[in-house]
PDB file of N, CA and C in Angstrom:
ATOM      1  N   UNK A   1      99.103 106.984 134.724  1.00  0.00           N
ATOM      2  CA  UNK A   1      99.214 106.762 133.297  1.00  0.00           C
ATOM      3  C   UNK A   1      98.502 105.477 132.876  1.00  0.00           C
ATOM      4  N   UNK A   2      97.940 104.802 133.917  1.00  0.00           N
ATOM      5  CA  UNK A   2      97.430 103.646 133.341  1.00  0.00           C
ATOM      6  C   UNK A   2      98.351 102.223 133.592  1.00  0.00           C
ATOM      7  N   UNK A   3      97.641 101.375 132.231  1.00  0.00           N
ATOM      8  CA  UNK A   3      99.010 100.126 132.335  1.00  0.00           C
ATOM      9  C   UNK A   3     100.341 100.376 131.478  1.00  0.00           C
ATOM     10  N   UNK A   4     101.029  99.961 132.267  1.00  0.00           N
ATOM     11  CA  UNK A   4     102.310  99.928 131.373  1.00  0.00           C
ATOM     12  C   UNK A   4     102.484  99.098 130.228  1.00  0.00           C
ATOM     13  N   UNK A   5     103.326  99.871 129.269  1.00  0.00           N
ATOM     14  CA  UNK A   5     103.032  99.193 127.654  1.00  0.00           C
ATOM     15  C   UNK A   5     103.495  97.718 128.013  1.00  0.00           C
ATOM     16  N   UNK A   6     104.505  97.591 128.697  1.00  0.00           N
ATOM     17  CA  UNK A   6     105.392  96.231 128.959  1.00  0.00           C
ATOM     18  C   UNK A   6     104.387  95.574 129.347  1.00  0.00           C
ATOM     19  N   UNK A   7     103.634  95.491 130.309  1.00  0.00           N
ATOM     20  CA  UNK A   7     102.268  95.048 131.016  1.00  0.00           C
ATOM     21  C   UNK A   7     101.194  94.830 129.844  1.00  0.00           C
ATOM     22  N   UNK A   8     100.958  95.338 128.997  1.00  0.00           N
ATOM     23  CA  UNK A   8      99.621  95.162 128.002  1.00  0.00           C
ATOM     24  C   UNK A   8     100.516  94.040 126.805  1.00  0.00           C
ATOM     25  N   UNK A   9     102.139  94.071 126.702  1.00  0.00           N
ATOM     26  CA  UNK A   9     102.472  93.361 125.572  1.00  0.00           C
ATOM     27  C   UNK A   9     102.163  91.728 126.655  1.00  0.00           C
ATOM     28  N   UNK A  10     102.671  91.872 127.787  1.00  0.00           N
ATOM     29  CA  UNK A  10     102.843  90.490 128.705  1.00  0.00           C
ATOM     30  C   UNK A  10     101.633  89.908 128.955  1.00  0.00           C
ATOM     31  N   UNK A  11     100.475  90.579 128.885  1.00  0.00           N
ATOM     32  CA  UNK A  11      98.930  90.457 128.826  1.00  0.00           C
ATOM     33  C   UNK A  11      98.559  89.733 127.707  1.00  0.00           C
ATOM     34  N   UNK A  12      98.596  90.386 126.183  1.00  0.00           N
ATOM     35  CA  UNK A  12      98.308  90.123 124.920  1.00  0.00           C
ATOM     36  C   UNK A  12      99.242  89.042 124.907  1.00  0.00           C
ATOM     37  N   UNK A  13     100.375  88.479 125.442  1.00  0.00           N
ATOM     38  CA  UNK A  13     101.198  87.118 124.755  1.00  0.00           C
ATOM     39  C   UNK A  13     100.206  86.035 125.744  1.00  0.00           C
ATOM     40  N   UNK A  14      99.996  86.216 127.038  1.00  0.00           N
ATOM     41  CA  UNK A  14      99.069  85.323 127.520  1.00  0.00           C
ATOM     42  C   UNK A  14      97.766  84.697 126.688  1.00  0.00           C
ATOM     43  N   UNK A  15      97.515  85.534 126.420  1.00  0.00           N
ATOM     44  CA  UNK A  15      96.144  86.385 125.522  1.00  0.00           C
ATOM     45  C   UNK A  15      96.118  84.475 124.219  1.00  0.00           C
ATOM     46  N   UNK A  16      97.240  85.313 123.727  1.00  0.00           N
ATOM     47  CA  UNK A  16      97.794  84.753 122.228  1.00  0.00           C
ATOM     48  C   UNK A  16      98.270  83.218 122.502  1.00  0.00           C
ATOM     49  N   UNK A  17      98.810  83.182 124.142  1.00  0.00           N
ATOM     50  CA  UNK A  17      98.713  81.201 124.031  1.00  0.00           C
ATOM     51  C   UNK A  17      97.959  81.143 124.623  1.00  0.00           C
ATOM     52  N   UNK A  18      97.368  80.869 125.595  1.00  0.00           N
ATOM     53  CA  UNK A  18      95.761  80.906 125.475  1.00  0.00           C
ATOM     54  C   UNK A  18      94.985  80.183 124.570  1.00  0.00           C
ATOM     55  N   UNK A  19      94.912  80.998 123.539  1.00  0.00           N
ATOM     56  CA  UNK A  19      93.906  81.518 122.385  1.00  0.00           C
ATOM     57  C   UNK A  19      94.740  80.113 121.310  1.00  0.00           C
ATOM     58  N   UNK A  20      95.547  79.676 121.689  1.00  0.00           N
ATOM     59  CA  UNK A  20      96.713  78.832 120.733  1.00  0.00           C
ATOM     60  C   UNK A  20      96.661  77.484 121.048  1.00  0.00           C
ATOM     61  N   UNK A  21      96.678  76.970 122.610  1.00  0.00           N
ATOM     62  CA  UNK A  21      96.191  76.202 123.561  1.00  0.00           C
ATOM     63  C   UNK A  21      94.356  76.142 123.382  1.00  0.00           C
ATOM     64  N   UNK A  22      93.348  76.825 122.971  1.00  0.00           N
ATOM     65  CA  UNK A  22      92.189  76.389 122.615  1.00  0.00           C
ATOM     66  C   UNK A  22      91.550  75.532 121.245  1.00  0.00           C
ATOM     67  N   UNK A  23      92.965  76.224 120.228  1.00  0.00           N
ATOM     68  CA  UNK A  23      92.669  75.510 118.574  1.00  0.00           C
ATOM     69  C   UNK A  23      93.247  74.642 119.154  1.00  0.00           C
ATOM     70  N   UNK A  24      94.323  74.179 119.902  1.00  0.00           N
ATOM     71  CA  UNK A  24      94.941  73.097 119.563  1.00  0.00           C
ATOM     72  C   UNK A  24      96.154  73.239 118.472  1.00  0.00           C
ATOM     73  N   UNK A  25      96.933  74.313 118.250  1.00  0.00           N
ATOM     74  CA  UNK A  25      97.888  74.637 117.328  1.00  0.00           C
ATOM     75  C   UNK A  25      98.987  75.520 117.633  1.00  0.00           C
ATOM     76  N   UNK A  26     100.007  75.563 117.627  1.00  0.00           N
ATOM     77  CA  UNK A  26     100.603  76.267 118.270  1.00  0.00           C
ATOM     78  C   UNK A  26     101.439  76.963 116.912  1.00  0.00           C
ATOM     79  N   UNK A  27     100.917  77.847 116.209  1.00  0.00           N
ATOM     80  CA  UNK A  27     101.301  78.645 115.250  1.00  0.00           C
ATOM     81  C   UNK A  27     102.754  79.572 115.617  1.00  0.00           C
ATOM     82  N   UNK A  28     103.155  80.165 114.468  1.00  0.00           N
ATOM     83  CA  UNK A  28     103.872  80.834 114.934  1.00  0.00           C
ATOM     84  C   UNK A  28     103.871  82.075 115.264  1.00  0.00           C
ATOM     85  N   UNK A  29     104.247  83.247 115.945  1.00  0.00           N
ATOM     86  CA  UNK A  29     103.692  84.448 116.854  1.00  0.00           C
ATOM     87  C   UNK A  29     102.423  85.094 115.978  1.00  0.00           C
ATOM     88  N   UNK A  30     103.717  85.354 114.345  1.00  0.00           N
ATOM     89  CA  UNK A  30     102.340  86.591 113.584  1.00  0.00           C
ATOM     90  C   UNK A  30     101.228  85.612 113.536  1.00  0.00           C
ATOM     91  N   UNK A  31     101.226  84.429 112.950  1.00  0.00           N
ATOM     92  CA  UNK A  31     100.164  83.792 112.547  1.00  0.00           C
ATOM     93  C   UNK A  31      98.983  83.823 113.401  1.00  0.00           C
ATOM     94  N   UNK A  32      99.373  83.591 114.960  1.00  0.00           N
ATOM     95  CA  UNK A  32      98.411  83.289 115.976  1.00  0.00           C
ATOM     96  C   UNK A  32      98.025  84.670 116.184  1.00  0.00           C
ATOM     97  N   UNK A  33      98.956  85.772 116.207  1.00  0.00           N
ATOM     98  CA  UNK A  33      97.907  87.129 116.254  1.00  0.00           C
ATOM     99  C   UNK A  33      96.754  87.429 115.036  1.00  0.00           C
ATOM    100  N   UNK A  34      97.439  87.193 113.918  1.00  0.00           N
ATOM    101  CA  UNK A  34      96.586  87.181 113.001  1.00  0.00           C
ATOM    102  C   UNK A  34      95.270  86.673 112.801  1.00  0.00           C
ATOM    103  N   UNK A  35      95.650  85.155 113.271  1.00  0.00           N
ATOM    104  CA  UNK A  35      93.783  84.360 113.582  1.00  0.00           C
ATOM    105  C   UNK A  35      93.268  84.852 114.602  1.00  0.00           C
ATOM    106  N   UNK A  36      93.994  85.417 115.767  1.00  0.00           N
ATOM    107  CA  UNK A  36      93.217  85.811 117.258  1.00  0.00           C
ATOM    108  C   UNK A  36      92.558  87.138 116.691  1.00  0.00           C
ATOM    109  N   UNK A  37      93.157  87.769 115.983  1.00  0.00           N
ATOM    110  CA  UNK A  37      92.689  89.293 115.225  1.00  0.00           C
ATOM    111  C   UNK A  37      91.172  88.965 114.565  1.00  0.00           C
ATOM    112  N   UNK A  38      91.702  88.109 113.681  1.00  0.00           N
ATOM    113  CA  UNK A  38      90.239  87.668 112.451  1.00  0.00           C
ATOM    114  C   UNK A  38      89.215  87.256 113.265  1.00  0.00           C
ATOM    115  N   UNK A  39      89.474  86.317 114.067  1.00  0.00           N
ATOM    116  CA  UNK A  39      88.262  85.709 115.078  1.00  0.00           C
ATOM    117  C   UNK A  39      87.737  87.044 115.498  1.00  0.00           C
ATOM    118  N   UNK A  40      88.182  87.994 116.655  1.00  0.00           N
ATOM    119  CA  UNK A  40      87.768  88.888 116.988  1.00  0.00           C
ATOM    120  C   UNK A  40      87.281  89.948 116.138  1.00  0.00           C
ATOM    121  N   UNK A  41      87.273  89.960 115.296  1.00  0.00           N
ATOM    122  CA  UNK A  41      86.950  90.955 113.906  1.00  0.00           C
ATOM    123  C   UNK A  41      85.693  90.212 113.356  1.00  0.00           C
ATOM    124  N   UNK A  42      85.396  89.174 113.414  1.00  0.00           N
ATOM    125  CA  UNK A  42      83.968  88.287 112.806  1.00  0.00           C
ATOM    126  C   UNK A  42      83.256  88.070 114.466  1.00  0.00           C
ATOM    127  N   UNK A  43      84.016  88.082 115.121  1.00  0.00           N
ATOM    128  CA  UNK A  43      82.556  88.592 116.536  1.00  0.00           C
ATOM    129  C   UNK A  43      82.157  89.699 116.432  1.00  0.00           C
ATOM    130  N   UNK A  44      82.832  91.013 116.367  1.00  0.00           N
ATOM    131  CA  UNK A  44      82.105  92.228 116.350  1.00  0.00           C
ATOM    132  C   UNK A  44      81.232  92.103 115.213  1.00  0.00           C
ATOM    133  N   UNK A  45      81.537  91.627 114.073  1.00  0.00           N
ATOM    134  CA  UNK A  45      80.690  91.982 113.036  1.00  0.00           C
ATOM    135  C   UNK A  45      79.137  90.865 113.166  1.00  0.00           C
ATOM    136  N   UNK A  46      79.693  89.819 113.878  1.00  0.00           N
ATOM    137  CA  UNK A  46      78.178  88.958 113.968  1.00  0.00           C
ATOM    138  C   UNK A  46      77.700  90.184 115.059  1.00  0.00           C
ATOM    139  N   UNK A  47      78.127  90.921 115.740  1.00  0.00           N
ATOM    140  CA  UNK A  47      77.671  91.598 117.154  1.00  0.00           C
ATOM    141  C   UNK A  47      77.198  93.028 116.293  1.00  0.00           C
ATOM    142  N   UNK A  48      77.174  93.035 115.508  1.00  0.00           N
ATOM    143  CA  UNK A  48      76.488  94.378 114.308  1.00  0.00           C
ATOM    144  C   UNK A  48      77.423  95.664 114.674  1.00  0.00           C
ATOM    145  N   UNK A  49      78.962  95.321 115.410  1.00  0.00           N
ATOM    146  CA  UNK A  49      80.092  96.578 115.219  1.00  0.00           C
ATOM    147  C   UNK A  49      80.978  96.280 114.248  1.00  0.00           C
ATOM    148  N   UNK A  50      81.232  97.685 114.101  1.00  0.00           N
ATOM    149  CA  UNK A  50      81.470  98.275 112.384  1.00  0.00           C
ATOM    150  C   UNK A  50      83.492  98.043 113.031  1.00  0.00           C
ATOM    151  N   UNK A  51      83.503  96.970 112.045  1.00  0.00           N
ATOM    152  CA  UNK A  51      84.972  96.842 112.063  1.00  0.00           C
ATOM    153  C   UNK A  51      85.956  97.761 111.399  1.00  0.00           C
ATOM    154  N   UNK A  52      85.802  98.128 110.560  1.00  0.00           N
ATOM    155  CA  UNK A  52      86.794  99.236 110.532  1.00  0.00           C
ATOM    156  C   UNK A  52      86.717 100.250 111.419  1.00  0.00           C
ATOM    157  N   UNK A  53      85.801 101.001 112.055  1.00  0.00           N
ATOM    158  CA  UNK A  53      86.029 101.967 113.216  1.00  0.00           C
ATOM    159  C   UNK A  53      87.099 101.159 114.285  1.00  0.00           C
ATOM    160  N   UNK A  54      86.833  99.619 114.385  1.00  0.00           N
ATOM    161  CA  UNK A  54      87.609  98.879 115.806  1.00  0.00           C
ATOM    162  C   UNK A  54      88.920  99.209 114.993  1.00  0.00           C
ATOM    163  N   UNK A  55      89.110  99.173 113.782  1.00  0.00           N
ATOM    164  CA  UNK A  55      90.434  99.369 113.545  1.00  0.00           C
ATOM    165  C   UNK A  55      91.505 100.288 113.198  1.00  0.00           C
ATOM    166  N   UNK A  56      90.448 101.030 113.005  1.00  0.00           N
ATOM    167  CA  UNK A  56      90.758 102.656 113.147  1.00  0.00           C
ATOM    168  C   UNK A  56      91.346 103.075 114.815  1.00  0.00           C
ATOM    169  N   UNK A  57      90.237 102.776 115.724  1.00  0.00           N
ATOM    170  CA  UNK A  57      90.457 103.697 116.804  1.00  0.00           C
ATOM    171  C   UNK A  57      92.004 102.446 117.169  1.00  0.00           C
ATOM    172  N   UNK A  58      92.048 101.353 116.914  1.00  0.00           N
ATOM    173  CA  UNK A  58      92.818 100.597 117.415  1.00  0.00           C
ATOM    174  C   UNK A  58      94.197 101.051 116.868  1.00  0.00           C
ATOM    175  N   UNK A  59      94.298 101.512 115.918  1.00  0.00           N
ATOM    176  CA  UNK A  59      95.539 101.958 115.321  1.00  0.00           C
ATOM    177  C   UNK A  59      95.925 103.072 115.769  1.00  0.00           C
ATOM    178  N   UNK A  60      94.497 104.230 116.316  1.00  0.00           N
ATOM    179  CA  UNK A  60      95.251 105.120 117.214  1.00  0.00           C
ATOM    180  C   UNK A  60      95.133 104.878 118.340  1.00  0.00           C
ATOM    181  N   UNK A  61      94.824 104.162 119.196  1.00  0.00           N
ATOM    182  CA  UNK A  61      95.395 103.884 120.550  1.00  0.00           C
ATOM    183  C   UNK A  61      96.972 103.236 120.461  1.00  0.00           C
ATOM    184  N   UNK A  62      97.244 102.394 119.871  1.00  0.00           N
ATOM    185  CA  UNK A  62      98.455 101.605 119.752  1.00  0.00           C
ATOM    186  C   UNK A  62      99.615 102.913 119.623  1.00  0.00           C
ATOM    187  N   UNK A  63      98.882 103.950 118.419  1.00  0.00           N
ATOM    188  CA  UNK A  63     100.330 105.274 118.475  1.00  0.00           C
ATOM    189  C   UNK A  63     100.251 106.224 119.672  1.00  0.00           C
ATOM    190  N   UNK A  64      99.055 105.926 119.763  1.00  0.00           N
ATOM    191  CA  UNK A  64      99.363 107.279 121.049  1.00  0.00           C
ATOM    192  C   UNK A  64      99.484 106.232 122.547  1.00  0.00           C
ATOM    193  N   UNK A  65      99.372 105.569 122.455  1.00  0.00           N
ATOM    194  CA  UNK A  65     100.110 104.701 123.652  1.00  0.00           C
ATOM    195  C   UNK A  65     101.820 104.334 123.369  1.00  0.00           C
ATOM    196  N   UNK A  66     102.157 103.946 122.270  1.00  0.00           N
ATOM    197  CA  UNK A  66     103.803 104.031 121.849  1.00  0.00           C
ATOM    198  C   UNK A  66     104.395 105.252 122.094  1.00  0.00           C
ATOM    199  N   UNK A  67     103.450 106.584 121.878  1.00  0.00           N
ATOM    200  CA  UNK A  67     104.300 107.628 122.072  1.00  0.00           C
ATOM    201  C   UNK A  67     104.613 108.230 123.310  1.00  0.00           C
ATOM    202  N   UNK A  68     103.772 107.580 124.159  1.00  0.00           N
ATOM    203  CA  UNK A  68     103.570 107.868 125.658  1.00  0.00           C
ATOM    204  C   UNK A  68     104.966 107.074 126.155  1.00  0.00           C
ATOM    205  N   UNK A  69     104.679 105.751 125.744  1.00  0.00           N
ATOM    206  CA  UNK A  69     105.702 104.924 126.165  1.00  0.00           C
ATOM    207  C   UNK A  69     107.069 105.264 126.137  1.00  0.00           C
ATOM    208  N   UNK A  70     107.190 105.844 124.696  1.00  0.00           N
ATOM    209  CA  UNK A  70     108.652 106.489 124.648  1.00  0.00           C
ATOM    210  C   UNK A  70     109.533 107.806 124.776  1.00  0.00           C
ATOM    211  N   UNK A  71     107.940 108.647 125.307  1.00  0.00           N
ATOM    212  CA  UNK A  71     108.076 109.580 126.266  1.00  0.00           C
ATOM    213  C   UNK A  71     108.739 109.327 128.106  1.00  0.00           C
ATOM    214  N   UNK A  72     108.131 108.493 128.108  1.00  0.00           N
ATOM    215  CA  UNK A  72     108.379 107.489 129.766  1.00  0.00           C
ATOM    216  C   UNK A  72     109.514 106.785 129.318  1.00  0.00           C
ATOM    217  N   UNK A  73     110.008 105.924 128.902  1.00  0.00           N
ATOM    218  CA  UNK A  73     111.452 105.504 128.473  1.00  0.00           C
ATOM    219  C   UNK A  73     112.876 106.070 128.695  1.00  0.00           C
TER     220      UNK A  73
END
């Protein structure tokens, strides 16, 4: 099945201090996903990918990985 959802959330919080530990700010959870989001959303687009498709397919990976998850649960 891949990685486990628990495994990709414990990944992405690394991810997110990290990324929190580089500004120098230690925001609070939404906030720091939010700027880690935007940053990554103005690289693809300097990189000439079409951000709404990243956020499209990203919204369906996230459900059809939740539904897997709570199939396995």
């Amino acid at each position: 099945m891949g990685i486990q959802h628990n495994e990709r959330s414990l990944r992405a919080s690394t991810l997110v201090d990290e990324y929190c530990a580089l500004k120098g700010e230690h925001d609070c959870l939404e906030s720091a996903i939010t700027d880690l989001i935007t940053d990554v959303l103005i690289l693809a687009q300097v990189e000439g990918i079409d951000i709404n498709s990243i956020c499209r397919m990203a919204e369906i990976h996230v459900s059809a990985e939740t539904a897997a998850y709570r199939e396995v649960a």
